[in-house]
Protein backbone atom coordinates (compact mmCIF):
# COMPACT_ATOMS: atom_id res chain seq x y z
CA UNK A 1 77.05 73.98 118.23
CA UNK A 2 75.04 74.68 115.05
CA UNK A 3 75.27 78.32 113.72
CA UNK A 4 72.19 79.93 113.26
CA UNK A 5 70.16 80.21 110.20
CA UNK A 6 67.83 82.63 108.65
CA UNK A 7 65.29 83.75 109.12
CA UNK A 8 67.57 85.88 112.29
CA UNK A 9 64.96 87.00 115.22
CA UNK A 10 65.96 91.06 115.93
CA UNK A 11 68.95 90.60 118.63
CA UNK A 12 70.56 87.63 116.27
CA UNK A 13 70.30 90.23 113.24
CA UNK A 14 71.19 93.39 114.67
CA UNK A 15 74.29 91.17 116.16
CA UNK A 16 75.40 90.35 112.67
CA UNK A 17 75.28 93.56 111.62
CA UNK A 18 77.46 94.52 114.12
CA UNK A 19 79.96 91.52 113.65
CA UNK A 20 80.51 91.73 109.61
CA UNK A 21 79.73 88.70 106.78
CA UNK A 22 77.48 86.28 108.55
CA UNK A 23 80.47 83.70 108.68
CA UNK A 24 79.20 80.15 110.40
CA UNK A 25 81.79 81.79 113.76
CA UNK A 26 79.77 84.96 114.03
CA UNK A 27 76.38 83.19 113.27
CA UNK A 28 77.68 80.63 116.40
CA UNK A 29 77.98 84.17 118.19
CA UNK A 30 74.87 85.77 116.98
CA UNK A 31 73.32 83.13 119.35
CA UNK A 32 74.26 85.28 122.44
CA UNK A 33 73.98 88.59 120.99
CA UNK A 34 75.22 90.04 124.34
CA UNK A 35 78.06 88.38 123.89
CA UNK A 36 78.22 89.34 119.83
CA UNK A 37 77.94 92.97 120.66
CA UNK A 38 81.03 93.08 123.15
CA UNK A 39 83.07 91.08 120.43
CA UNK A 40 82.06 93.20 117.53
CA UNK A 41 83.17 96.14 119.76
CA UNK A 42 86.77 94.37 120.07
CA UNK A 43 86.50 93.66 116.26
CA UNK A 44 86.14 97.25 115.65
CA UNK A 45 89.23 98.52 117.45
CA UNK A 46 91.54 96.32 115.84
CA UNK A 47 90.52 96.55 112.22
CA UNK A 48 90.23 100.71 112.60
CA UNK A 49 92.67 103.11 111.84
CA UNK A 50 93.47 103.58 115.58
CA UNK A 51 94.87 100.48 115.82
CA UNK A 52 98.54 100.60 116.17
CA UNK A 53 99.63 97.53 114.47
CA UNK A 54 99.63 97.07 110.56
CA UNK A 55 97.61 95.30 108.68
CA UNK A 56 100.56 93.40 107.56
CA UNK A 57 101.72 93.04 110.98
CA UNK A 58 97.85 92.09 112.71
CA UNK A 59 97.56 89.40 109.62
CA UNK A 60 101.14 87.61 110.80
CA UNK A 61 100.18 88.04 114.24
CA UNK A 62 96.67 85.91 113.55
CA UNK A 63 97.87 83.54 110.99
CA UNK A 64 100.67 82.68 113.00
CA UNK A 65 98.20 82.01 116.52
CA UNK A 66 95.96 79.95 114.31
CA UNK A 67 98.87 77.71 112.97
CA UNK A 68 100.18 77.01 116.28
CA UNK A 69 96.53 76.51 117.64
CA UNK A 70 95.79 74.15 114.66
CA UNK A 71 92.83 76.24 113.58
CA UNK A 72 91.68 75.74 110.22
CA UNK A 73 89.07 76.97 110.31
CA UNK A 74 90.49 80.91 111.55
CA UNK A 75 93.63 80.18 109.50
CA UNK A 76 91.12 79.94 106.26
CA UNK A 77 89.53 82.97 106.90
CA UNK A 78 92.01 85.44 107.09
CA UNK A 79 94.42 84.04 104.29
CA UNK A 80 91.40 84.22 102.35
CA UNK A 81 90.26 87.85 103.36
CA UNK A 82 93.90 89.41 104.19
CA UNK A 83 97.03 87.70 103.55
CA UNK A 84 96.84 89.66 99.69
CA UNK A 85 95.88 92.85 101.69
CA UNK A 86 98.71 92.52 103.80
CA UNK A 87 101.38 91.59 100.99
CA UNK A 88 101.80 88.17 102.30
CA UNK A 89 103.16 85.93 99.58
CA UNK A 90 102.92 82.22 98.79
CA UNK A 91 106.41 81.40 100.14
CA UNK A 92 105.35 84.03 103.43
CA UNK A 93 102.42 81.56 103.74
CA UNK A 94 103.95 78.51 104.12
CA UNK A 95 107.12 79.94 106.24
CA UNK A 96 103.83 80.90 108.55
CA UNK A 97 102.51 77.49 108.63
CA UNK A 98 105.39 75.18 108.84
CA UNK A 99 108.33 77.40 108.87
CA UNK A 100 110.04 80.23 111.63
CA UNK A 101 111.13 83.37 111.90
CA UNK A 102 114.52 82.80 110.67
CA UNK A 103 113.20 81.86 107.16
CA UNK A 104 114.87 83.94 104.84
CA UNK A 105 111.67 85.39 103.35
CA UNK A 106 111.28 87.67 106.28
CA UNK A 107 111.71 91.22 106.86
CA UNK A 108 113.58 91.75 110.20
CA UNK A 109 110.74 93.73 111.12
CA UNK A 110 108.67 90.27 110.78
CA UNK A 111 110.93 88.18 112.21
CA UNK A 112 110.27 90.13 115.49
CA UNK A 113 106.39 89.72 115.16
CA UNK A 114 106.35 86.02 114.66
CA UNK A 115 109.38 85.44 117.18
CA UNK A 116 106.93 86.88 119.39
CA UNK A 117 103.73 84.91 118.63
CA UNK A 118 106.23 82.23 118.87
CA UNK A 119 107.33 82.86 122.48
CA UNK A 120 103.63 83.95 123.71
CA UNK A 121 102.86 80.66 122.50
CA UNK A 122 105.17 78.68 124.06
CA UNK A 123 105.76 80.21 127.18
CA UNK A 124 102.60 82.19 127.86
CA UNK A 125 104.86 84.99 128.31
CA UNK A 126 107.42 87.66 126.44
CA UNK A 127 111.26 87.54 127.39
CA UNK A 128 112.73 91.08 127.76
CA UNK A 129 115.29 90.65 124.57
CA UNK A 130 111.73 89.61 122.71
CA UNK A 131 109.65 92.54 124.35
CA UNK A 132 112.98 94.39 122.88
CA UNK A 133 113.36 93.45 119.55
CA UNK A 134 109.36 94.01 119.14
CA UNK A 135 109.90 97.21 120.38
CA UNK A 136 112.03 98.04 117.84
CA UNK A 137 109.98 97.47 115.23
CA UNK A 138 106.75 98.86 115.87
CA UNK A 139 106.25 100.87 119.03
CA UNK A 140 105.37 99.86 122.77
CA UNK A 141 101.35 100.61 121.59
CA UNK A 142 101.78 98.32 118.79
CA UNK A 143 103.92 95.78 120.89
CA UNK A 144 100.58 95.56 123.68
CA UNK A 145 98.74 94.94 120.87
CA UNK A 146 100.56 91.59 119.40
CA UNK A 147 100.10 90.23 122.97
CA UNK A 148 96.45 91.45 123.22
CA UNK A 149 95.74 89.88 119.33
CA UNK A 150 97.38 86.98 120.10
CA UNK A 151 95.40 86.14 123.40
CA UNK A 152 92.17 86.65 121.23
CA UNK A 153 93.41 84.77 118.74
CA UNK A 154 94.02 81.85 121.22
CA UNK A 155 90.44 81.97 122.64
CA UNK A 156 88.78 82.17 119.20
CA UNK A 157 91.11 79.26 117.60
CA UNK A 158 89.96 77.49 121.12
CA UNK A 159 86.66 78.12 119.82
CA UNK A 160 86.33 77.21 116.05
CA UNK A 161 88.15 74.10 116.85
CA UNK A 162 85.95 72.75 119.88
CA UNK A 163 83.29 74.00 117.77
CA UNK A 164 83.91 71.92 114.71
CA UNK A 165 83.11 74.77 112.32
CA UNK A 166 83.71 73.62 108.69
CA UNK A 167 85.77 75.62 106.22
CA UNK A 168 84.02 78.55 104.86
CA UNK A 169 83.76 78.36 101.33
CA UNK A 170 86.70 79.59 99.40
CA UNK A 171 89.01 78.78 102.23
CA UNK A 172 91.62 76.39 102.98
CA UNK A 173 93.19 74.10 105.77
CA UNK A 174 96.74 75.49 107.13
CA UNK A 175 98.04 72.85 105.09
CA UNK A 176 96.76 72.94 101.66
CA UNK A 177 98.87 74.88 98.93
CA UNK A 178 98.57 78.21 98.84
């Protein structure tokens, strides 16, 4: 599906205003600006301040789901826009694409996020000594949230990868150095 290109009719450009940068995923979007406006809303919680998760913590949730989705294209993105923001390093990076949570460059308060992702991943669910340990290191608000994120993240890797969207530019594959 080709994104759209300027010139935007009125729904497609009030949708992008509502979505952010006119990335080629929220140009695909801008198509069904129904559709963009409900997302954008979503998009809104869980970048605001009433968001219970970190930044730090929303950034390993998402580059995590889009590693284990294969999504490039997502993956790009956000280590482009956040993983600096959130104090992810080089070595944090890579752990994230090829690596675990037991790496040795994590935080135990990390370990539980990513153990997490790994689990909802695998198992489409959260045991109760991972529901535990995430617990622990955020709150039970912030715990909903990691399952919530990485759900989304799921449907919009889905997306970007059935879609075919090329890497924005300035971005890299989850395997290229970082």
């Amino acid at each position: 599906m080709t994104p759209l290109s300027p010139p935007y009719d009125e729904d497609a450009t009030a949708a992008l205003a509502r979505l952010g940068p006119p990335i080629q995923l929220f140009r695909v979007w801008a198509r069904r600006p129904a559709l963009a406006h409900g997302i954008a809303d979503w998009g809104r919680y869980y970048f605001s301040s009433r968001a219970a998760l970190t930044l730090r913590q929303r950034e390993l949730v998402i580059d995590r789901t889009t590693v284990l989705c294969g999504a490039d294209y997502e993956w790009g993105v956000h280590v482009a826009a956040f993983a600096e923001k959130a104090g992810l390093d080089a070595e944090q990076l890579a752990s994230l694409a090829t690596g675990g949570p037991a790496d040795e460059c994590w935080a135990p308060e990390d370990r539980a996020v990513i153990a997490a992702v790994d689990e909802l991943h695998a198992t489409s669910d959260l045991s109760d000594d991972t529901w535990s340990n995430l617990v622990a290191v955020c709150d039970e608000d912030a715990a909903l949230e990691v399952v919530l994120i990485c759900g989304w993240y799921h449907a919009i890797s889905f997306a970007v990868r059935a879609l075919r969207l090329p890497l924005e530019a300035g971005t890299s594959t989850i395997a290229a150095p970082w």
